[in-house]
N, C-alpha and C. Protein backbone atom coordinates (compact mmCIF):
# COMPACT_ATOMS: atom_id res chain seq x y z
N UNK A 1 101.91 78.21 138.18
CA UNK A 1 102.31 77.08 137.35
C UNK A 1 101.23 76.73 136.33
N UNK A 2 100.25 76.51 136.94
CA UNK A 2 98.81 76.32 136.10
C UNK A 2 98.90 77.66 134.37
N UNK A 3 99.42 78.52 134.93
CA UNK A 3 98.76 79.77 133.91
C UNK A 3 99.97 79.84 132.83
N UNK A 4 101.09 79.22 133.65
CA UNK A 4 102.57 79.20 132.88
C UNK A 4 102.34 77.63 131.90
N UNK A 5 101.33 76.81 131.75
CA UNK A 5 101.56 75.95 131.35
C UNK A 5 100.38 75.82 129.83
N UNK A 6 99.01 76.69 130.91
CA UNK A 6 98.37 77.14 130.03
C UNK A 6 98.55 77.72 128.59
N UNK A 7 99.93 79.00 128.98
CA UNK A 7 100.50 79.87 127.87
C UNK A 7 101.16 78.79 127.15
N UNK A 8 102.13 78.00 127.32
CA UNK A 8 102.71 77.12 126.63
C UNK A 8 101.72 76.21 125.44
N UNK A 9 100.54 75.80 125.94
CA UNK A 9 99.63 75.08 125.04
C UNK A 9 99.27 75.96 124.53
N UNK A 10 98.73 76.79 124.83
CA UNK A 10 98.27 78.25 123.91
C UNK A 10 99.02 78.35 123.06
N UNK A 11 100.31 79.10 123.12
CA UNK A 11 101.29 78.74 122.00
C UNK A 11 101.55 78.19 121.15
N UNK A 12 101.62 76.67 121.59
CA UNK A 12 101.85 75.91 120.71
C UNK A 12 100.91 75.67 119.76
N UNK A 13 99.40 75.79 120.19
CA UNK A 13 97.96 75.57 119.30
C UNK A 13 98.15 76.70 118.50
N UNK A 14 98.83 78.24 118.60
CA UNK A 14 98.68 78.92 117.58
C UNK A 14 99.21 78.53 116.80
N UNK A 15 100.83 78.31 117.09
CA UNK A 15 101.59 77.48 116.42
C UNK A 15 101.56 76.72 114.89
N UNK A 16 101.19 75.79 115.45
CA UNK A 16 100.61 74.86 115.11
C UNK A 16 99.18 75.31 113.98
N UNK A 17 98.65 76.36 114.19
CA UNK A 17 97.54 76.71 113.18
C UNK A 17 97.85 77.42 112.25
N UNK A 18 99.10 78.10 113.13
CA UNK A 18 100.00 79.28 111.57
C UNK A 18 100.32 78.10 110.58
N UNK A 19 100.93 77.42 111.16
CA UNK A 19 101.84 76.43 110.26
C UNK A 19 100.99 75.85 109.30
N UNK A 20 99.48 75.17 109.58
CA UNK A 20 98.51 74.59 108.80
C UNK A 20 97.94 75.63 108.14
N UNK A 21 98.13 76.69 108.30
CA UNK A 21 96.93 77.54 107.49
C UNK A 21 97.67 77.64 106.15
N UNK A 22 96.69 78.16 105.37
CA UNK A 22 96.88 78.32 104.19
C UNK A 22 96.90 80.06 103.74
N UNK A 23 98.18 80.55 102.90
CA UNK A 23 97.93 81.94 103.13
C UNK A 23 97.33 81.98 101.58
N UNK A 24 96.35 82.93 102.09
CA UNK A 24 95.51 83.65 100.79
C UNK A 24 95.69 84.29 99.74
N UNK A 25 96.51 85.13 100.60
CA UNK A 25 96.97 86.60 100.44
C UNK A 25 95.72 87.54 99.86
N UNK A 26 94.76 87.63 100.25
CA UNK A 26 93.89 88.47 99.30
C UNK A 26 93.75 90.07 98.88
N UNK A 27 93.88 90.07 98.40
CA UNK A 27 93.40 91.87 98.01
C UNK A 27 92.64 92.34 98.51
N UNK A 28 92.41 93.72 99.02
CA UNK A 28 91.22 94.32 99.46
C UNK A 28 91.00 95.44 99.13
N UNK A 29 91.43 95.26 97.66
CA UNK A 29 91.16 97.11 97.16
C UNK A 29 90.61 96.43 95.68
N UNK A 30 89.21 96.80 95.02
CA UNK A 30 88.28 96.56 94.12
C UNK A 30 89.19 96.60 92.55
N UNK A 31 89.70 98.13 92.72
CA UNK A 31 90.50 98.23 91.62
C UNK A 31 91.81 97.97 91.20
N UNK A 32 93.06 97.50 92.69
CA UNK A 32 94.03 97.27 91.98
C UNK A 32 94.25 95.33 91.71
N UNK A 33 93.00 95.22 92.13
CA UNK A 33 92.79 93.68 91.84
C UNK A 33 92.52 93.58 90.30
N UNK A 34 91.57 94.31 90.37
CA UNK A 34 91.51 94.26 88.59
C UNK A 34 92.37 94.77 87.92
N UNK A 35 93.91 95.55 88.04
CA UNK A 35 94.81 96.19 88.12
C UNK A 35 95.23 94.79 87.59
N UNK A 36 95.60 93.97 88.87
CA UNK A 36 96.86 92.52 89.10
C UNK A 36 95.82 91.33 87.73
N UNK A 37 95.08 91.72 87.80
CA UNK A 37 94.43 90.27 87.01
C UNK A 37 94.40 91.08 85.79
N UNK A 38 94.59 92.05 84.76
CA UNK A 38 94.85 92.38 83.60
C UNK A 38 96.79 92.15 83.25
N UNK A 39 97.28 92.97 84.35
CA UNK A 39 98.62 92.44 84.28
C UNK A 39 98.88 90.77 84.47
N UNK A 40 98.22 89.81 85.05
CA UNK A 40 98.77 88.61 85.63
C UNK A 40 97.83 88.01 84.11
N UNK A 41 97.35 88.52 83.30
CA UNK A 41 96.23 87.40 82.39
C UNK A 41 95.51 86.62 83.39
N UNK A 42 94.32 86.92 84.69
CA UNK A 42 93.60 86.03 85.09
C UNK A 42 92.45 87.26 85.27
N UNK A 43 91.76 86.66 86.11
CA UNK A 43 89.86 86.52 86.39
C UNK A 43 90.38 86.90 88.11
N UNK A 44 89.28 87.28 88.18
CA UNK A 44 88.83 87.86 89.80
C UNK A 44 88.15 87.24 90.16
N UNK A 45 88.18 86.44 91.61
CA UNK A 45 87.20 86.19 92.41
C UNK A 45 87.10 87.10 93.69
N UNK A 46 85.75 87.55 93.61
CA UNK A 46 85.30 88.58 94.69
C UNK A 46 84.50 87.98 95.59
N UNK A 47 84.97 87.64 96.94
CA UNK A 47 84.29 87.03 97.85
C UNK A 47 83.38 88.38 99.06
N UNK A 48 82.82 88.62 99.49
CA UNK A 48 82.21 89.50 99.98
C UNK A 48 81.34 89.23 101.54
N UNK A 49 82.17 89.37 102.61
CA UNK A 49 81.65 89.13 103.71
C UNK A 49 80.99 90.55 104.52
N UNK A 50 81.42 89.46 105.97
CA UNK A 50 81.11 90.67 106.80
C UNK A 50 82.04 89.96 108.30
N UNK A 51 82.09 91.01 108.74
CA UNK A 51 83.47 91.09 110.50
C UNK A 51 82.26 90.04 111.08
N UNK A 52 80.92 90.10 111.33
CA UNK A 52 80.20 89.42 112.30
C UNK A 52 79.28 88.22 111.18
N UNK A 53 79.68 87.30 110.45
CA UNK A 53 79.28 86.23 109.73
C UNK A 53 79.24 84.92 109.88
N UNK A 54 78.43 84.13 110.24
CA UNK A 54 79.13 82.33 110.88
C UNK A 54 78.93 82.30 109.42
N UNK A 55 78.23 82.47 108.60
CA UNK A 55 78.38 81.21 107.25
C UNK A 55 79.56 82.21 106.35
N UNK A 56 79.98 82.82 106.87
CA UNK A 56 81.31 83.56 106.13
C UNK A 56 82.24 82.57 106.96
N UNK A 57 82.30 82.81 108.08
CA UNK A 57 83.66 82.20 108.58
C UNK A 57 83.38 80.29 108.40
N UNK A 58 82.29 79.55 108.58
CA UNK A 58 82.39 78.40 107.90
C UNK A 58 82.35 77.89 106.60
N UNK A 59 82.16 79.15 105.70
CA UNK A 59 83.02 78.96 104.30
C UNK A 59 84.40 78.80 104.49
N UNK A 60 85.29 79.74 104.83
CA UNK A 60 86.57 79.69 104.70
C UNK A 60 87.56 78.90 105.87
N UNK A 61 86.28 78.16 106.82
CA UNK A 61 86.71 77.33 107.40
C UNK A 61 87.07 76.22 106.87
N UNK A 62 85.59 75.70 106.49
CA UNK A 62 85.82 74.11 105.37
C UNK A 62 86.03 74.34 104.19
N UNK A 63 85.97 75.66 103.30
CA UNK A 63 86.31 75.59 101.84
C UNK A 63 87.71 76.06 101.74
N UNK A 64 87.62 77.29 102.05
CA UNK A 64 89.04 77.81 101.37
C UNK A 64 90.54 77.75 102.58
N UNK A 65 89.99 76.81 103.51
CA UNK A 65 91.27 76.50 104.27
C UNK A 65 91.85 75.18 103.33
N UNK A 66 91.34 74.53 102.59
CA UNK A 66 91.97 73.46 102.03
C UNK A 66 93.50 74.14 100.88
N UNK A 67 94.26 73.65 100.90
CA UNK A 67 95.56 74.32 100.36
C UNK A 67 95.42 73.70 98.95
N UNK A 68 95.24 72.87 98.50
CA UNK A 68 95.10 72.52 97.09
C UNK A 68 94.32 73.19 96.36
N UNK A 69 92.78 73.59 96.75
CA UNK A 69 91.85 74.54 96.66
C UNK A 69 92.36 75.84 95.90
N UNK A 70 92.81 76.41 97.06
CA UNK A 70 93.54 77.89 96.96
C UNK A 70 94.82 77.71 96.04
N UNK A 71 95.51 76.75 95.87
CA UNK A 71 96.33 76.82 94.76
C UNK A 71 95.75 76.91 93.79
N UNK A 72 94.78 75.89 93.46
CA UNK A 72 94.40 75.59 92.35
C UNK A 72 93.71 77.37 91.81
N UNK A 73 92.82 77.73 92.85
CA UNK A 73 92.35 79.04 92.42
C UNK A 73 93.38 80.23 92.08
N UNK A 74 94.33 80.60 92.87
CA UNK A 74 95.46 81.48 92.33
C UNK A 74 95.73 81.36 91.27
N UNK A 75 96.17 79.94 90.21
CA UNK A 75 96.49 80.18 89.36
C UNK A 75 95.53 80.72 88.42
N UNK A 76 94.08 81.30 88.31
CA UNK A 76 93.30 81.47 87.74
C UNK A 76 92.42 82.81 87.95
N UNK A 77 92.86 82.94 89.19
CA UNK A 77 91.97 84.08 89.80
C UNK A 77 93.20 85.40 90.70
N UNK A 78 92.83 86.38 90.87
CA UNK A 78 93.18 86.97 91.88
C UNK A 78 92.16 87.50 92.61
N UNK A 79 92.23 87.26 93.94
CA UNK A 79 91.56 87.03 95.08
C UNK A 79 91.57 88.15 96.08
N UNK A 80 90.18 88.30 96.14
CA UNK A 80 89.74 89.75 96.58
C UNK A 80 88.48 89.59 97.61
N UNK A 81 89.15 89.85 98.95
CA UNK A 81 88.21 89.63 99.63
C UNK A 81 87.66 91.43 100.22
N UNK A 82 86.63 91.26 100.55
CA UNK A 82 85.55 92.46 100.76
C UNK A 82 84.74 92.37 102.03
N UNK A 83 84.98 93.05 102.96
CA UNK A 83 84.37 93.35 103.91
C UNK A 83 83.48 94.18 103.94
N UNK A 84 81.81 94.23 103.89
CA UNK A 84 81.04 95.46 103.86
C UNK A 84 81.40 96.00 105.38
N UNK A 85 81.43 95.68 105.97
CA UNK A 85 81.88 96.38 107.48
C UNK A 85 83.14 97.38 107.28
N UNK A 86 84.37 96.63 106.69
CA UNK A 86 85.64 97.35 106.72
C UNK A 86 85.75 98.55 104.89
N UNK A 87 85.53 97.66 104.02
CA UNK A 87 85.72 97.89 102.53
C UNK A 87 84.64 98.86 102.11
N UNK A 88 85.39 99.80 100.67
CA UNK A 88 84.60 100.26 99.43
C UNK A 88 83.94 99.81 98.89
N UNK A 89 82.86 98.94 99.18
CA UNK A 89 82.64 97.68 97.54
C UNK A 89 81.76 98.38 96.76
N UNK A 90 82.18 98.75 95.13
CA UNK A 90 81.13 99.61 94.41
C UNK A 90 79.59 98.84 94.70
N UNK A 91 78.95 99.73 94.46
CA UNK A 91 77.40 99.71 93.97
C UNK A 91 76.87 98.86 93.90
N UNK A 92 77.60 98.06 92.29
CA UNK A 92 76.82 97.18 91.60
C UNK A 92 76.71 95.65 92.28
N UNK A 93 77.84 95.50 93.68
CA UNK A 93 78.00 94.52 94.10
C UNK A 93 76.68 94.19 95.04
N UNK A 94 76.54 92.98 95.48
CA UNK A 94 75.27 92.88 96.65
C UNK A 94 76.24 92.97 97.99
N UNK A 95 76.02 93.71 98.92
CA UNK A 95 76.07 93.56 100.35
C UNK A 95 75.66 93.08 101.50
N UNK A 96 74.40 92.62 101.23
CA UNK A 96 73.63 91.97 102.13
C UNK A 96 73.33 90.38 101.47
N UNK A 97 72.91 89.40 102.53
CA UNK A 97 72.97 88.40 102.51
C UNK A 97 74.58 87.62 101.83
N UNK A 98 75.22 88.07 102.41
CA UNK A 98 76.56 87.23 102.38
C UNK A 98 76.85 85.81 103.59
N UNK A 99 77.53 85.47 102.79
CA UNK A 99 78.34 85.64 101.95
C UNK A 99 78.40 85.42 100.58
N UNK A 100 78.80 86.26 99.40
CA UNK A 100 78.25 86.36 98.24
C UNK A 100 79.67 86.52 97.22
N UNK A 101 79.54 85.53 96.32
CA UNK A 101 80.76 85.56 95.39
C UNK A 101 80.48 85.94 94.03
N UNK A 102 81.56 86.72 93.28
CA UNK A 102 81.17 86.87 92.62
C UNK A 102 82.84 86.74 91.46
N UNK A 103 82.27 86.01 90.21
CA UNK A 103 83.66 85.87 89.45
C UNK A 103 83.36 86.59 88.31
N UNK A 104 85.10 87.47 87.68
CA UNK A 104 84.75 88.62 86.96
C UNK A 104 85.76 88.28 86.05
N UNK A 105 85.39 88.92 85.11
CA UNK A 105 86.87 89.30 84.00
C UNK A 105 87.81 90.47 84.86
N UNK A 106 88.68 90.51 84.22
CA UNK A 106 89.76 91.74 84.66
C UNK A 106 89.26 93.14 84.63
N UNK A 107 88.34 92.92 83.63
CA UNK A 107 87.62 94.20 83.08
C UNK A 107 86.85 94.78 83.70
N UNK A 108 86.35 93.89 84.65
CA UNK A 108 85.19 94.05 85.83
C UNK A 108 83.64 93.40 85.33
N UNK A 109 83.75 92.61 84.21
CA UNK A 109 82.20 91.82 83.96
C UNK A 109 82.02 90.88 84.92
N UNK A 110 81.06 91.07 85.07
CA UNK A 110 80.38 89.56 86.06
C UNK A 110 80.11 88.51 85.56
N UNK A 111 80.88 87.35 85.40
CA UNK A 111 81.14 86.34 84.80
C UNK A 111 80.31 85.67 85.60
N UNK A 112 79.95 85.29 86.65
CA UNK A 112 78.58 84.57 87.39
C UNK A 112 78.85 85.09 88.73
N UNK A 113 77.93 84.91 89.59
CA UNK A 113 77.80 85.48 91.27
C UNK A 113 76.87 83.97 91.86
N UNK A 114 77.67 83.83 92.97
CA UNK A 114 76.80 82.91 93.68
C UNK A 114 76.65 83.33 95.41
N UNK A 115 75.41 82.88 95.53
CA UNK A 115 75.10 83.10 97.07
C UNK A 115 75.42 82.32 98.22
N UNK A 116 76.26 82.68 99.04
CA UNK A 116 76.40 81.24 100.38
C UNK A 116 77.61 80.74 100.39
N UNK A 117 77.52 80.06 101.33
CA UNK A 117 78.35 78.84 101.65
C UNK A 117 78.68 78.12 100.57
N UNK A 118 79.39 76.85 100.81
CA UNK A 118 79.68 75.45 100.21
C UNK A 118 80.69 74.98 100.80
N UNK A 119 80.52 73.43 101.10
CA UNK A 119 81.34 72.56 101.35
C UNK A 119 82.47 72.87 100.15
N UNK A 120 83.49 72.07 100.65
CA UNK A 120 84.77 71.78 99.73
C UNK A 120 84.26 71.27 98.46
N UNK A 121 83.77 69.91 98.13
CA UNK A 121 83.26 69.24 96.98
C UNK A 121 82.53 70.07 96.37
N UNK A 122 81.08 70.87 96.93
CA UNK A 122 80.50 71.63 96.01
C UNK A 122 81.03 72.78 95.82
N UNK A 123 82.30 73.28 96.06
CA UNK A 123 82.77 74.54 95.72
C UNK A 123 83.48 74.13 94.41
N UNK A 124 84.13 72.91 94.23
CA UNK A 124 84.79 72.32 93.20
C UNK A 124 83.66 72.53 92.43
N UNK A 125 82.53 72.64 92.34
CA UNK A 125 81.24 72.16 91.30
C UNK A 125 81.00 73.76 91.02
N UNK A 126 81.09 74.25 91.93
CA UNK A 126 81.14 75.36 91.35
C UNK A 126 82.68 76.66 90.50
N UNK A 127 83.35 75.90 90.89
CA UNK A 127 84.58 76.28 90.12
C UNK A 127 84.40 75.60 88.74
N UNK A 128 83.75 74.30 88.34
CA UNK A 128 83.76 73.82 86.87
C UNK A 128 83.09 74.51 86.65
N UNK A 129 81.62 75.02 86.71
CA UNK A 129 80.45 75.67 86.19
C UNK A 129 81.79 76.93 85.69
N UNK A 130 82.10 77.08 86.57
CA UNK A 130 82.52 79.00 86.16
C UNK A 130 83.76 78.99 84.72
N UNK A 131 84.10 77.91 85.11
CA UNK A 131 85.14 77.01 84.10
C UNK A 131 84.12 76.86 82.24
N UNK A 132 83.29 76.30 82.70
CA UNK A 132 82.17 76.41 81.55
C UNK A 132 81.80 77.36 81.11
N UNK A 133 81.50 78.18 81.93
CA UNK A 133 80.81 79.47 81.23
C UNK A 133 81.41 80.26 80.78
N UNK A 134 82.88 80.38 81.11
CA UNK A 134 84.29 81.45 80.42
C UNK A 134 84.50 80.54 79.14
N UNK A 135 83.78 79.91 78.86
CA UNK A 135 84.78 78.50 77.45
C UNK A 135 83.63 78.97 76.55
């Protein structure tokens, strides 16, 4: 009874987290992202982790689980996440010390790269900066 009741809360907490999450959808191939963002008229954001990361997974815990966030970025970006563990990531990218972002033209320029984490608010601060520097 105990283990049958267990599964039921279990359930329901996944539940319940599908329903709140926010889907990404991200890309994980370098080039047909830059592919979708020449066809879509947007910019790339290249986020760049790793499978074993706490300040990767408490980025996208407190930043990019917020759903307004990630809207707001889709319409501007296509979103490309990178695993050095799993992924190709060319060369020119950094691999170590992630988590490491980096925002591009379609073309593949590096429009700015930032290092780390951020709360929700300072990720907004850093979405204007990047906002500035494309103007």
């Amino acid at each position: 009874m105990n283990s049958f009741i267990s599964k039921i809360l279990l359930s329901s907490l996944l539940l319940i987290s599908t329903l709140n999450a926010v889907e990404l959808n991200w890309e994980h191939d370098y080039h047909k992202a830059l592919e979708m963002a020449k066809k879509e008229h947007k910019d790339v954001y290249l986020f760049i982790g790793a499978d074993k990361c706490k300040h990767c997974e408490r980025f996208k815990k407190q930043t990019l689980s917020n759903k307004e966030l990630i809207e707001n970025m889709k319409q501007k970006y296509v979103l490309l996440f990178m695993s050095r563990d799993q992924h190709k990531i060319p060369d020119r990218f950094e691999k170590f010390g992630v988590p490491f972002h980096y925002f591009l033209t379609s073309d593949g320029k590096i429009i700015a790269e930032i290092q780390g984490s951020r709360e929700l608010a300072g990720w907004y601060d850093v979405l204007d900066e990047i906002d500035l520097i494309r103007e």
